[in-house]
C-alpha atoms as a PDB file:
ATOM      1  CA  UNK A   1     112.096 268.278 -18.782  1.00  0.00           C
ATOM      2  CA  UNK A   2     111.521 266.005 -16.023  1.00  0.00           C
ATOM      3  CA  UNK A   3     110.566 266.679 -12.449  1.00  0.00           C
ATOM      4  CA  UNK A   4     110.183 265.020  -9.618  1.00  0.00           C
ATOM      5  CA  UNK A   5     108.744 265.528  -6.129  1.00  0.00           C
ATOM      6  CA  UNK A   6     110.775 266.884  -3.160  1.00  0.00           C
ATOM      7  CA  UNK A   7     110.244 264.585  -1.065  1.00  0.00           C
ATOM      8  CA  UNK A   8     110.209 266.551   1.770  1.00  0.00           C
ATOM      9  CA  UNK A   9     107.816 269.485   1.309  1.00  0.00           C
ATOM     10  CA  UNK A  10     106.378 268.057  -1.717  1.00  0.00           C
ATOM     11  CA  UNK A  11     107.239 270.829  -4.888  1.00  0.00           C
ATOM     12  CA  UNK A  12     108.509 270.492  -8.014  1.00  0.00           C
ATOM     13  CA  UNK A  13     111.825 270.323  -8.943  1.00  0.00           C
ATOM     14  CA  UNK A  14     113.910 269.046 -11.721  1.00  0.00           C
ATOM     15  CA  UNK A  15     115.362 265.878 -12.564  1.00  0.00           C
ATOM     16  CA  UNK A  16     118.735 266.656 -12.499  1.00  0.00           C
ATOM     17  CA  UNK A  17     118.926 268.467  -9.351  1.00  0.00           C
ATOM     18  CA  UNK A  18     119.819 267.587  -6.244  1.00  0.00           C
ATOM     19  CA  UNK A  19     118.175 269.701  -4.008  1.00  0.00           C
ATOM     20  CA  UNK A  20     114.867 272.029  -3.418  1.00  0.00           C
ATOM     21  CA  UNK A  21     114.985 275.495  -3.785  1.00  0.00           C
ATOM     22  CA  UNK A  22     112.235 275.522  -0.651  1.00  0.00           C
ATOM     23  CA  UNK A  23     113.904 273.166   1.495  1.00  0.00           C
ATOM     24  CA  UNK A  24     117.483 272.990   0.286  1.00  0.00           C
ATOM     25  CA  UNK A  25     119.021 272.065   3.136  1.00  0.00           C
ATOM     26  CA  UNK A  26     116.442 268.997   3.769  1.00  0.00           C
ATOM     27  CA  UNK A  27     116.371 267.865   0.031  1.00  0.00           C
ATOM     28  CA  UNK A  28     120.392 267.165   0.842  1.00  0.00           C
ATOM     29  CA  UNK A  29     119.491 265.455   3.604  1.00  0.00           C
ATOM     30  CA  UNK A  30     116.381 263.672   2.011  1.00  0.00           C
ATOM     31  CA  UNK A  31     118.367 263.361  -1.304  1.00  0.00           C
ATOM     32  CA  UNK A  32     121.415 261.549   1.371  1.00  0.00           C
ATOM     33  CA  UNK A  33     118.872 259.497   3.236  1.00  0.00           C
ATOM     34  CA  UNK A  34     117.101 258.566  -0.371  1.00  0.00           C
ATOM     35  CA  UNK A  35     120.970 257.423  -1.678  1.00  0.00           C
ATOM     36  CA  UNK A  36     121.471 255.794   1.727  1.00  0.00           C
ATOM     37  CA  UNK A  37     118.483 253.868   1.407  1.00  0.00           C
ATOM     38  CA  UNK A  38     119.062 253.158  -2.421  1.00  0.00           C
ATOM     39  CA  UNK A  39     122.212 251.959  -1.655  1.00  0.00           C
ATOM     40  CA  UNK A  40     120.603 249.827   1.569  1.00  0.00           C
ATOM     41  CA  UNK A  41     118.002 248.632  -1.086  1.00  0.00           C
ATOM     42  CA  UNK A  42     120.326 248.275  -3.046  1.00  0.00           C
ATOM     43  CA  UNK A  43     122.759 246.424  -1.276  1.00  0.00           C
ATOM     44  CA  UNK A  44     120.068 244.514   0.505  1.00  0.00           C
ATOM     45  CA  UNK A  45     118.902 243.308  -3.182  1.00  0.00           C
ATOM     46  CA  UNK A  46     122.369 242.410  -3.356  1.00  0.00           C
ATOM     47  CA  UNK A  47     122.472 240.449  -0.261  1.00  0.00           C
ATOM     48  CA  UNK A  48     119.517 238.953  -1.204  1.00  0.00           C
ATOM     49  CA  UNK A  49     120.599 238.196  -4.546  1.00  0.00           C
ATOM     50  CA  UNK A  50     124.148 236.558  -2.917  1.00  0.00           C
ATOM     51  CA  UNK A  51     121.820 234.855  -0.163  1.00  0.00           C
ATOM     52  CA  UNK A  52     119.448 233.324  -2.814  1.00  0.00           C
ATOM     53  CA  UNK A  53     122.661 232.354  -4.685  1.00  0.00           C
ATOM     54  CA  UNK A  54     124.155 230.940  -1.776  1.00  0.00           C
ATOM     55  CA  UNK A  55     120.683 229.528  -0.654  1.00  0.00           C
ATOM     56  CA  UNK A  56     120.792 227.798  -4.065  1.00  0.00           C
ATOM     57  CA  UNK A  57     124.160 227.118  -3.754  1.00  0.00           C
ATOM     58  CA  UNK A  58     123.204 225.251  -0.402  1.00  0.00           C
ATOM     59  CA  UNK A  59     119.947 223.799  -1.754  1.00  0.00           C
ATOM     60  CA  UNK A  60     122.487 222.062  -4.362  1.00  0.00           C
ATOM     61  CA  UNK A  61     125.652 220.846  -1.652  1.00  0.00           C
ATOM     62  CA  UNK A  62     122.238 219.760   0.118  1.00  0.00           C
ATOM     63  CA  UNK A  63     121.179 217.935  -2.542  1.00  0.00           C
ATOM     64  CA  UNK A  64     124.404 216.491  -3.395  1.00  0.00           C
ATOM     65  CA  UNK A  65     125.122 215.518  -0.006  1.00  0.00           C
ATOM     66  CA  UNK A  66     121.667 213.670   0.006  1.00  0.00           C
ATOM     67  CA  UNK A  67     122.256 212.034  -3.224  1.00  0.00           C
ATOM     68  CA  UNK A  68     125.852 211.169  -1.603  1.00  0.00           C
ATOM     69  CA  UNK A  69     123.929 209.660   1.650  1.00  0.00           C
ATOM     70  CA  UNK A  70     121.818 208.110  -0.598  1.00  0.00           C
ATOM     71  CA  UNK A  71     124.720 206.275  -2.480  1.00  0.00           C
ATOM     72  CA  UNK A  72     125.962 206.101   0.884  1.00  0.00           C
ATOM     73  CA  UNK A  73     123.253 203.865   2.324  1.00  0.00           C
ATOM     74  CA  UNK A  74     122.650 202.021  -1.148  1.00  0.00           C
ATOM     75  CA  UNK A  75     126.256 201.068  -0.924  1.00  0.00           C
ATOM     76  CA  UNK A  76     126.282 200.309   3.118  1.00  0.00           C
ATOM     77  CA  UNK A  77     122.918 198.279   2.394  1.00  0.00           C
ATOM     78  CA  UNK A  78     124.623 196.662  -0.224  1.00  0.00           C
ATOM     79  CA  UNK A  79     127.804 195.940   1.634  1.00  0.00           C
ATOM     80  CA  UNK A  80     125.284 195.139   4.679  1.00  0.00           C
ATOM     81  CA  UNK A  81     123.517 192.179   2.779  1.00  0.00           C
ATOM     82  CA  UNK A  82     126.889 190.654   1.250  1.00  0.00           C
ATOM     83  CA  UNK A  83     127.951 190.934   5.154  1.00  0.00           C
ATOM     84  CA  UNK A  84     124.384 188.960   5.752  1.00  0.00           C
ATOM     85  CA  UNK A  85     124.678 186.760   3.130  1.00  0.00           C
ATOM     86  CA  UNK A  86     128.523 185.823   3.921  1.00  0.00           C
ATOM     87  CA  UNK A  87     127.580 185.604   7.733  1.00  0.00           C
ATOM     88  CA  UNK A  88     124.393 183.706   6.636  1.00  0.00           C
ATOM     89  CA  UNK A  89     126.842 181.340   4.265  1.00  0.00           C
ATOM     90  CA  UNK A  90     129.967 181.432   7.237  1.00  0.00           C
ATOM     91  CA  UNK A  91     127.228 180.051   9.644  1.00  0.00           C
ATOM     92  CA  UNK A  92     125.833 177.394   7.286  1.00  0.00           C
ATOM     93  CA  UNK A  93     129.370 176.169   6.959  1.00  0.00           C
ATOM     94  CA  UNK A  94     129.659 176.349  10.787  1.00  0.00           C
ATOM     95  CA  UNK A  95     126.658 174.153  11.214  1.00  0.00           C
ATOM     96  CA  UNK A  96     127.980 171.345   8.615  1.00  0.00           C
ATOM     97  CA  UNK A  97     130.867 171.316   9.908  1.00  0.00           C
ATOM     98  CA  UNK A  98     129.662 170.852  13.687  1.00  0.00           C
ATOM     99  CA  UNK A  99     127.226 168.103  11.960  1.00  0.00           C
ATOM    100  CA  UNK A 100     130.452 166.285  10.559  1.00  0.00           C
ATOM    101  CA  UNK A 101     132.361 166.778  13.182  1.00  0.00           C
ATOM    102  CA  UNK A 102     129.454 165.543  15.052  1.00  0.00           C
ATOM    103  CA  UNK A 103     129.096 162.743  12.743  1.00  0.00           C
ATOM    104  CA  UNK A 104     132.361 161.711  13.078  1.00  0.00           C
ATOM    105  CA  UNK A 105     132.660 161.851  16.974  1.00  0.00           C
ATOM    106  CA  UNK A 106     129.492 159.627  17.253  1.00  0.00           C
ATOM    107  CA  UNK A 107     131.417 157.624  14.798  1.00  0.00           C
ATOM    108  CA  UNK A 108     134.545 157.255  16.875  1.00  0.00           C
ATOM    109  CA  UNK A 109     132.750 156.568  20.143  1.00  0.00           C
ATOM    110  CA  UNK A 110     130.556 154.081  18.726  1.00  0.00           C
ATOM    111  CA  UNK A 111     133.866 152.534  17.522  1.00  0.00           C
ATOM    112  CA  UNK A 112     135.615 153.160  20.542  1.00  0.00           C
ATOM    113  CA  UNK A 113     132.591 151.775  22.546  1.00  0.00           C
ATOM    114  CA  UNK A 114     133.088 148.892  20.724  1.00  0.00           C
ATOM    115  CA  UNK A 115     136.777 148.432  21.340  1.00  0.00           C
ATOM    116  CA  UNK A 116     135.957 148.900  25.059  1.00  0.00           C
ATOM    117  CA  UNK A 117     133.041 146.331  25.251  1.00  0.00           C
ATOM    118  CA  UNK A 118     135.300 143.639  23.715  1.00  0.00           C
ATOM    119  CA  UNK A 119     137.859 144.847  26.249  1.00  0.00           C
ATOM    120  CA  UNK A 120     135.419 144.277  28.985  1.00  0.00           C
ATOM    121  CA  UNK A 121     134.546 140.728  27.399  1.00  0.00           C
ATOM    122  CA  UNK A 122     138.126 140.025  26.961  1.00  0.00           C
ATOM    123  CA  UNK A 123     138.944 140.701  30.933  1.00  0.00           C
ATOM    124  CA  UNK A 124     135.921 139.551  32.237  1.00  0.00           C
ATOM    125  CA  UNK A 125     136.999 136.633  30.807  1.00  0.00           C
ATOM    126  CA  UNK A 126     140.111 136.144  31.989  1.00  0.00           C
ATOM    127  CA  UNK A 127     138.623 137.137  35.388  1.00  0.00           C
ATOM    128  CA  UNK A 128     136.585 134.166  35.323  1.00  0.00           C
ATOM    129  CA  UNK A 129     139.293 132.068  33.981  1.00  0.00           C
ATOM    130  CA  UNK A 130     141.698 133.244  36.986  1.00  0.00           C
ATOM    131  CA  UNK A 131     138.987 133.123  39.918  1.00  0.00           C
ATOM    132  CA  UNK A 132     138.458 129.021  38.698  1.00  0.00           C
ATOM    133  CA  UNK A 133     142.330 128.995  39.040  1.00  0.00           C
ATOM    134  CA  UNK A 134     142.335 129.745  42.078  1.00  0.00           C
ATOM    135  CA  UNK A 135     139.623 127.919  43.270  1.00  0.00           C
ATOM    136  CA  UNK A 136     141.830 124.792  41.731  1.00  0.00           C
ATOM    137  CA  UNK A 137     144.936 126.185  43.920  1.00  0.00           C
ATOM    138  CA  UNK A 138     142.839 126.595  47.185  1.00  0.00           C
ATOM    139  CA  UNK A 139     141.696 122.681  47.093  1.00  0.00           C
ATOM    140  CA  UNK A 140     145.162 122.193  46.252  1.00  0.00           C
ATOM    141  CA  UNK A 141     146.476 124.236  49.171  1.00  0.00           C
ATOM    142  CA  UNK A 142     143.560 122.231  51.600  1.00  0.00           C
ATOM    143  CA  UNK A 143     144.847 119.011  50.619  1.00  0.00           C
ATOM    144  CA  UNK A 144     148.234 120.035  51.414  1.00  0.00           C
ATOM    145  CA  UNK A 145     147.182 121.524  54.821  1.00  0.00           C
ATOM    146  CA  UNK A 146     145.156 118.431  55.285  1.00  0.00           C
ATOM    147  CA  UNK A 147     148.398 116.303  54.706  1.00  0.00           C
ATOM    148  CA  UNK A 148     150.391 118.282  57.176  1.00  0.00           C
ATOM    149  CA  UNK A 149     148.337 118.079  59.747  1.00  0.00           C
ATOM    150  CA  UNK A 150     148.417 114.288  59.786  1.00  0.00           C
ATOM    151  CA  UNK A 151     152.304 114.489  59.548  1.00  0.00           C
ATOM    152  CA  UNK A 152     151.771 117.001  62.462  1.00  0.00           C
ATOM    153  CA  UNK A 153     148.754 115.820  64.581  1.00  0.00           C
ATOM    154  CA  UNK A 154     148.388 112.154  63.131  1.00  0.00           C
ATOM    155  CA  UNK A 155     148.146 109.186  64.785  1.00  0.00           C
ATOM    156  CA  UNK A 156     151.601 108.208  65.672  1.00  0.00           C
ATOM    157  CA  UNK A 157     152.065 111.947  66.659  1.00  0.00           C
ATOM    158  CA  UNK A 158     149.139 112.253  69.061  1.00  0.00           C
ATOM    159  CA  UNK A 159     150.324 108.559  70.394  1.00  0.00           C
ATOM    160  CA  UNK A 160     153.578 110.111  71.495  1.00  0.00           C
ATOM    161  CA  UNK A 161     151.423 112.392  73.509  1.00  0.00           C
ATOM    162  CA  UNK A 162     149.695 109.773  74.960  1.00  0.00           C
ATOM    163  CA  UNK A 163     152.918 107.888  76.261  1.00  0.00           C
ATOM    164  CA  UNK A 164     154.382 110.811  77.869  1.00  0.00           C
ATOM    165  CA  UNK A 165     151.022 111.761  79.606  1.00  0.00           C
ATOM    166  CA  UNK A 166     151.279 108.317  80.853  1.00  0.00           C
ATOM    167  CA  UNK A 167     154.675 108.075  81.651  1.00  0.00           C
ATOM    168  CA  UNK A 168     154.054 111.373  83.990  1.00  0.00           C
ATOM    169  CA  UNK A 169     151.070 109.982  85.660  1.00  0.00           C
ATOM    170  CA  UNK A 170     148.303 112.308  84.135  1.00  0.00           C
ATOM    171  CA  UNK A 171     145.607 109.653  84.053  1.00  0.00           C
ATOM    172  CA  UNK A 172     143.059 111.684  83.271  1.00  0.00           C
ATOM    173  CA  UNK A 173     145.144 113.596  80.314  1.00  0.00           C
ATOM    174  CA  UNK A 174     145.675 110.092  78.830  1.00  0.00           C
ATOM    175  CA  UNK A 175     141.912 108.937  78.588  1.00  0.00           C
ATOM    176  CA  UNK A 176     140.620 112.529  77.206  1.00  0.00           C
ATOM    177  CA  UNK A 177     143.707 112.273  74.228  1.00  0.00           C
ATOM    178  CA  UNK A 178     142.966 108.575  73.934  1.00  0.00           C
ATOM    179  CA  UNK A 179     139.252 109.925  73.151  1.00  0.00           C
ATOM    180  CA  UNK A 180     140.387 112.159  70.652  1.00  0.00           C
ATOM    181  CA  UNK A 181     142.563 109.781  68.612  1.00  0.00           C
ATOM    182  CA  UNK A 182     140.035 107.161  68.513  1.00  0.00           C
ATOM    183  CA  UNK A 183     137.754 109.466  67.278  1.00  0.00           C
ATOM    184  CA  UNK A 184     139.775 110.215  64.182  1.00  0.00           C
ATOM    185  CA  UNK A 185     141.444 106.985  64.015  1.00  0.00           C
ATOM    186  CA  UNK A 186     139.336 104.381  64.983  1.00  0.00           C
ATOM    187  CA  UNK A 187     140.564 100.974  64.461  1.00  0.00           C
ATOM    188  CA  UNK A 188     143.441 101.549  63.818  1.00  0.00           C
ATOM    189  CA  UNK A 189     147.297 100.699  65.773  1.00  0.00           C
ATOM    190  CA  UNK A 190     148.091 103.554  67.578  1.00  0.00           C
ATOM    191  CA  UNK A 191     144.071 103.866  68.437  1.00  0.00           C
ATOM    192  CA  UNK A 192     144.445  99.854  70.256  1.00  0.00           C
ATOM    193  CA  UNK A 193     147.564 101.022  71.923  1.00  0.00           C
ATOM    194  CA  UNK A 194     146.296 104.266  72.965  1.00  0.00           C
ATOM    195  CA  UNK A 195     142.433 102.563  74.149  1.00  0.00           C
ATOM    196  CA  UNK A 196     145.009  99.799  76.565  1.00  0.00           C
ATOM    197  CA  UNK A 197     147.124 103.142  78.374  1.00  0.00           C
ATOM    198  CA  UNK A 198     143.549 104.981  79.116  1.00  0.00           C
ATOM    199  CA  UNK A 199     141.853 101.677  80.582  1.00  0.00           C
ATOM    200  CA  UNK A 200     145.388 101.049  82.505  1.00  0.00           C
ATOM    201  CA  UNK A 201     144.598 105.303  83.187  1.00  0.00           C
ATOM    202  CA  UNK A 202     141.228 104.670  84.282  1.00  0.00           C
ATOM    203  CA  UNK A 203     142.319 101.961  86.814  1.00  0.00           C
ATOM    204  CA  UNK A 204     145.164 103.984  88.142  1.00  0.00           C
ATOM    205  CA  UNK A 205     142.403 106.791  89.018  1.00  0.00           C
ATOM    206  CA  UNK A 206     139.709 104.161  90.125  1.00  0.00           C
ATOM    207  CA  UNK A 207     142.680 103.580  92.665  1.00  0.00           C
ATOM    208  CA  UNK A 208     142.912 106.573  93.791  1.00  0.00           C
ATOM    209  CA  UNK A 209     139.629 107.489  94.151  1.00  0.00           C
ATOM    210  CA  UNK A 210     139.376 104.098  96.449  1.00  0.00           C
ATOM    211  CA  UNK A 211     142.190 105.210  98.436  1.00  0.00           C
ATOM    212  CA  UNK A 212     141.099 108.754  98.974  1.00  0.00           C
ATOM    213  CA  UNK A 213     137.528 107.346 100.508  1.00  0.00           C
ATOM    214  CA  UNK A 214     139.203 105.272 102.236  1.00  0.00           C
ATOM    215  CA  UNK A 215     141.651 107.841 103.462  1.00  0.00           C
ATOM    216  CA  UNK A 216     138.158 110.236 104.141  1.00  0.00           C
ATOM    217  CA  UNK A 217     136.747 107.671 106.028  1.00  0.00           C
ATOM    218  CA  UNK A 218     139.680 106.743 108.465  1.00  0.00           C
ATOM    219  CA  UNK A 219     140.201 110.997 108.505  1.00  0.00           C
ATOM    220  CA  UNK A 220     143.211 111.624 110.853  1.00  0.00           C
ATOM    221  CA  UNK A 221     143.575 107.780 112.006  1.00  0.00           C
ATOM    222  CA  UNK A 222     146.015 107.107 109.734  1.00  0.00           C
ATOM    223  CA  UNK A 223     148.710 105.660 111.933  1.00  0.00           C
ATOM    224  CA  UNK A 224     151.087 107.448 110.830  1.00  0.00           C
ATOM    225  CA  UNK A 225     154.183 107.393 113.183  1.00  0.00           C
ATOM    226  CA  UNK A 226     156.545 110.495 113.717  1.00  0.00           C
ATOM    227  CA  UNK A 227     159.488 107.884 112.392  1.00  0.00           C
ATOM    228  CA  UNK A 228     158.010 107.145 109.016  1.00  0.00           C
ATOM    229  CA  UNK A 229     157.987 111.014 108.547  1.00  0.00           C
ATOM    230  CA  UNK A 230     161.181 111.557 109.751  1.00  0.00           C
ATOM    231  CA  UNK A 231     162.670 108.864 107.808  1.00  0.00           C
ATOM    232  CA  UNK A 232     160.587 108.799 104.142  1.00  0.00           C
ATOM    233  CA  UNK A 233     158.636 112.413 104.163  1.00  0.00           C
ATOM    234  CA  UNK A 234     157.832 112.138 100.366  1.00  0.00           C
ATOM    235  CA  UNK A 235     155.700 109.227 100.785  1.00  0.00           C
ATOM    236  CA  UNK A 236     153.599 110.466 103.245  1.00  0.00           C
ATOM    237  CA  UNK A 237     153.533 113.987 102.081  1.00  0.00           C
ATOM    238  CA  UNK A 238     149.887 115.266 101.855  1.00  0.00           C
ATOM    239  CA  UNK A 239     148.672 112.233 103.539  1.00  0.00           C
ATOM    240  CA  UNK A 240     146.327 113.431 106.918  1.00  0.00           C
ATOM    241  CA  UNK A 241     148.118 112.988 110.517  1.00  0.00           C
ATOM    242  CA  UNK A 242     148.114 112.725 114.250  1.00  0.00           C
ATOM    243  CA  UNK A 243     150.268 113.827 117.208  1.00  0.00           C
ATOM    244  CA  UNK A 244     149.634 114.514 120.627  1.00  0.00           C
ATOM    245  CA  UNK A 245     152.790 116.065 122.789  1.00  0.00           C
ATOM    246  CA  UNK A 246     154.056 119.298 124.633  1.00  0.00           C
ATOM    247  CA  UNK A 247     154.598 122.555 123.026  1.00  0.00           C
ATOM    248  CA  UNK A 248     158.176 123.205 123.359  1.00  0.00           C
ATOM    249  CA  UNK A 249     158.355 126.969 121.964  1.00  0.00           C
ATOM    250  CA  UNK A 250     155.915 129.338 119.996  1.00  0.00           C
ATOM    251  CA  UNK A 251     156.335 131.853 117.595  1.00  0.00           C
ATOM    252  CA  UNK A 252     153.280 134.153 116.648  1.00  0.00           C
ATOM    253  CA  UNK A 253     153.368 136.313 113.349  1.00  0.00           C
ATOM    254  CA  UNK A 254     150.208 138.410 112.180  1.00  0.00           C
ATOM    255  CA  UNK A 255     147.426 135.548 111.772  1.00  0.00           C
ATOM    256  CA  UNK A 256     149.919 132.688 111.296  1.00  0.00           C
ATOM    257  CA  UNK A 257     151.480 131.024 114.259  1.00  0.00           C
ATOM    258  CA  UNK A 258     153.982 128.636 114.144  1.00  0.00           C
ATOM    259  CA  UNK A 259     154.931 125.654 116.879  1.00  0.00           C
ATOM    260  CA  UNK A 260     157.481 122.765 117.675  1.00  0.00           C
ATOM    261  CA  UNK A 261     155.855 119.931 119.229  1.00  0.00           C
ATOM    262  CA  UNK A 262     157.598 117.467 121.333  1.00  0.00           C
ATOM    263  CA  UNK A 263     155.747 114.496 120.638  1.00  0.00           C
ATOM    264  CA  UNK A 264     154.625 112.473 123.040  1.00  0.00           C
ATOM    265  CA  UNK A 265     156.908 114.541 125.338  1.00  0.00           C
ATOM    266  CA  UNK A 266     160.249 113.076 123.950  1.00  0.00           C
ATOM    267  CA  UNK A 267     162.452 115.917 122.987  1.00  0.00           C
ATOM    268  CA  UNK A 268     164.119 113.412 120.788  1.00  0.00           C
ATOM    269  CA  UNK A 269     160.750 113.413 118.567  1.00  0.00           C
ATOM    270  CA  UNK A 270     160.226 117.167 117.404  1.00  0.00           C
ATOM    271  CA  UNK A 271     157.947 118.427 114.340  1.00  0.00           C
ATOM    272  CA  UNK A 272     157.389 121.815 112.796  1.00  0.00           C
ATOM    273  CA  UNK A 273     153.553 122.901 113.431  1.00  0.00           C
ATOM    274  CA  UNK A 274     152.006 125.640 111.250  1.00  0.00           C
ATOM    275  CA  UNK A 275     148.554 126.865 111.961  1.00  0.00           C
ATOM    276  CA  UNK A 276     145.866 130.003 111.160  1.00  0.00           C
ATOM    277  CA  UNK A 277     145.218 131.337 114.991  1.00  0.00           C
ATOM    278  CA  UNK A 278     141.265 131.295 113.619  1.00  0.00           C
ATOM    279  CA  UNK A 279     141.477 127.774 114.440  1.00  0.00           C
ATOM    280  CA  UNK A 280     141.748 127.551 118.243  1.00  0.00           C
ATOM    281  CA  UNK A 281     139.782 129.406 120.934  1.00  0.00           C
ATOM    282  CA  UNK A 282     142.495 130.653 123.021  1.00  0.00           C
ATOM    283  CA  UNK A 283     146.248 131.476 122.705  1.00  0.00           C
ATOM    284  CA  UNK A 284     148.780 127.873 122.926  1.00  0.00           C
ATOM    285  CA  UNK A 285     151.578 128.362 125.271  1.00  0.00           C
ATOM    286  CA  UNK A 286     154.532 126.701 125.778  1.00  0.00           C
ATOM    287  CA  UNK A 287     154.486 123.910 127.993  1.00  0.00           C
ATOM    288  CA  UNK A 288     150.790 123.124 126.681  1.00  0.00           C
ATOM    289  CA  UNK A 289     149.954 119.897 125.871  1.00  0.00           C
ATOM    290  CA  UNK A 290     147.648 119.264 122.646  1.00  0.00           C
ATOM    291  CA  UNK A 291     146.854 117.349 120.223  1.00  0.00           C
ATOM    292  CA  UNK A 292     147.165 118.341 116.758  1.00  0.00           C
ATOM    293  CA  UNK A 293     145.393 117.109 113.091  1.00  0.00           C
ATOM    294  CA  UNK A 294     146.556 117.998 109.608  1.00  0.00           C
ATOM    295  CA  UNK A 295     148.590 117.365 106.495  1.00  0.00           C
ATOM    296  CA  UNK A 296     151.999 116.026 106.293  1.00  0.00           C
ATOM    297  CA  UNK A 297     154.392 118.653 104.526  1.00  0.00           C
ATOM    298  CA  UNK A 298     157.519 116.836 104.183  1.00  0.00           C
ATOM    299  CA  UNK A 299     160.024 118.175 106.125  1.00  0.00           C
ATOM    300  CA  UNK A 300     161.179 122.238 107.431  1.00  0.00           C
ATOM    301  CA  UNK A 301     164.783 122.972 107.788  1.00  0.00           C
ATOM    302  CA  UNK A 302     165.798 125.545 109.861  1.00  0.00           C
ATOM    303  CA  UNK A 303     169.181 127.119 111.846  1.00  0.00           C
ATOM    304  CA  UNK A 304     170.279 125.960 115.610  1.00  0.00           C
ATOM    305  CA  UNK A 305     171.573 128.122 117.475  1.00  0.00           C
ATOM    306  CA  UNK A 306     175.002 126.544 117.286  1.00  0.00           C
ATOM    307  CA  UNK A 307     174.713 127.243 113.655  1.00  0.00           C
ATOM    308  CA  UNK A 308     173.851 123.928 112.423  1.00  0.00           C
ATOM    309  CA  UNK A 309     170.983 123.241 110.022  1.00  0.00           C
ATOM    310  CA  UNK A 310     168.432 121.341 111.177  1.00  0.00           C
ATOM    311  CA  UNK A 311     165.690 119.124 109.453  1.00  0.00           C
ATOM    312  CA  UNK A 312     162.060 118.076 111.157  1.00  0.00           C
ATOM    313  CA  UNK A 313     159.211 116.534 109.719  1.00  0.00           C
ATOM    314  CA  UNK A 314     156.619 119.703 109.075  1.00  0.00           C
ATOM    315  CA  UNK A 315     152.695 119.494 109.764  1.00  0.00           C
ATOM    316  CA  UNK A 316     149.606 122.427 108.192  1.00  0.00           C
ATOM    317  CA  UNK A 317     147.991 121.951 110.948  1.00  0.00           C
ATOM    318  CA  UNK A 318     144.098 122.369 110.422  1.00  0.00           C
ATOM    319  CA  UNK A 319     142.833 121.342 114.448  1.00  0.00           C
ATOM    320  CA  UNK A 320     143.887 121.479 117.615  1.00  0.00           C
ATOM    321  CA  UNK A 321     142.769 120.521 120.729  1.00  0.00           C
ATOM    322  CA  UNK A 322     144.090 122.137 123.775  1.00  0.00           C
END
């Protein structure tokens, strides 16, 4: 027969039993702990049996999941250089297309370029046509200007001028239009007739300008009487005069001073005097007697006190002497 060890005190017992005859109580408890423990071994071998299994089990999903990444990337690197080689193929077909397109555009401008520059040519062209046009049309337009101003200002037009400055006594108007026609028209007609009024002109001033010295020289002498005023004014109007008589009334104004004149004390024989009071030293009162010099100014009308008009020849007087 078999024995076996107590395990707790150590004797001899056999197989079959289940507890020690020394320590009975403790061989239960032994025996129990020894079963617990089997049981832990034994489920622990268990355990470690199911963790191996499911450590191989894992070891395998592991492995087929790397074998899937695997396939995985093969596949993605796969798909990855068809996606590079169809980019690589898209983009070649991107550049030859820009490059016709390209081709093309340089094409069209070059021919558009070309359809501009012959445009150019063709305007410039016409540009140059239309500017020697018009240089034809502005002679044109000259020569008409030219012929109307000879119908305006030609000879027989300026000639008229002439006659009427002639006619009106402007001497010196007629010589300096004579001047200009003969200038222009030398020789001809209106030029002879125009050359006769301005030396006719000429003499008519010469005349004058005798007359005037003459006039200068003589100063007030003119013997001029107070009955050639009275009677013809105009002809003597501006011409230099002088009267002696008595002051018969006097009318002062600021600066200007006006007079009748009874000359040579005949009442019958009255003149209008005017006169700047710069002129004489002292005041002139009526009943004065003086002698005035000056310019004939026609005749003054003025109101009576009966309400009559009454006309006298007038004098600017320029001296006096009281």
């Amino acid at each position: 027969m078999e024995v076996k060890k107590c395990p707790n005190c150590g004797a001899e017992i056999p197989e079959d039993r289940e507890y020690c005859e020394q320590c009975e109580e403790q061989l239960k408890q032994t025996v129990g702990t020894s079963k617990r423990e089997e049981m832990n071994q034994n489920s622990d071998l268990a355990e470690t049996v199911v963790s191996q299994d499911e450590a191989i089990d894992e070891v395998a999903v592991q492995a087929e999941m790397e074998q899937e990444v695997t396939d995985n990337k093969e596949t993605l690197l796969n798909q990855g250089k068809k996606k590079i080689n169809r980019a690589i193929v898209i983009s070649a077909i991107g550049w030859i297309v820009l490059i016709i397109i390209g081709v093309t555009m340089k094409g069209q401008q070059d021919s558009r370029y070309k359809v501009l520059k012959e445009r150019y040519e063709s305007i410039n062209t016409q540009l140059s046509d239309e500017r020697e046009r018009a240089s034809d049309l502005q002679t044109k337009v000259n020569d008409l200007q030219a012929k109307l101003d000879e119908l305006e200002n030609g000879a027989s037009t300026q000639l008229v001028e002439i006659k009427n400055a002639y006619e009106n006594g402007e001497w010196q108007n007629v010589i300096d239009l004579a001047g200009k026609l003969h200038e222009k028209y030398n020789g001809s007609e209106e030029d002879k007739e125009a050359q006769e009024m301005a030396k006719n002109s000429q003499s008519k001033l010469d005349e004058a300008a005798a007359a005037k010295a003459a006039e200068e020289a003589q100063g007030y002498e003119t013997g001029i009487t107070y009955d050639q005023l009275a009677r013809t004014p105009d002809d003597f109007k501006g011409k230099k005069v002088k009267f002696t008589g008595k002051v018969v009334q006097v009318i002062e104004g600021s600066g200007s001073i006006q007079i009748r004149l009874a000359v040579n004390d005949n009442y019958d024989t009255i003149l209008f005097g005017q006169y700047d009071s710069s002129i004489v030293g002292s005041r002139v009162l009526e009943d004065d007697h003086i002698t005035i010099y000056g310019t004939s100014a026609g005749t003054i009308s003025y109101q009576s006190t009966m309400g009559g008009t009454i006309t006298i020849p007038g004098v600017s007087i320029e001296k006096i002497d009281q």
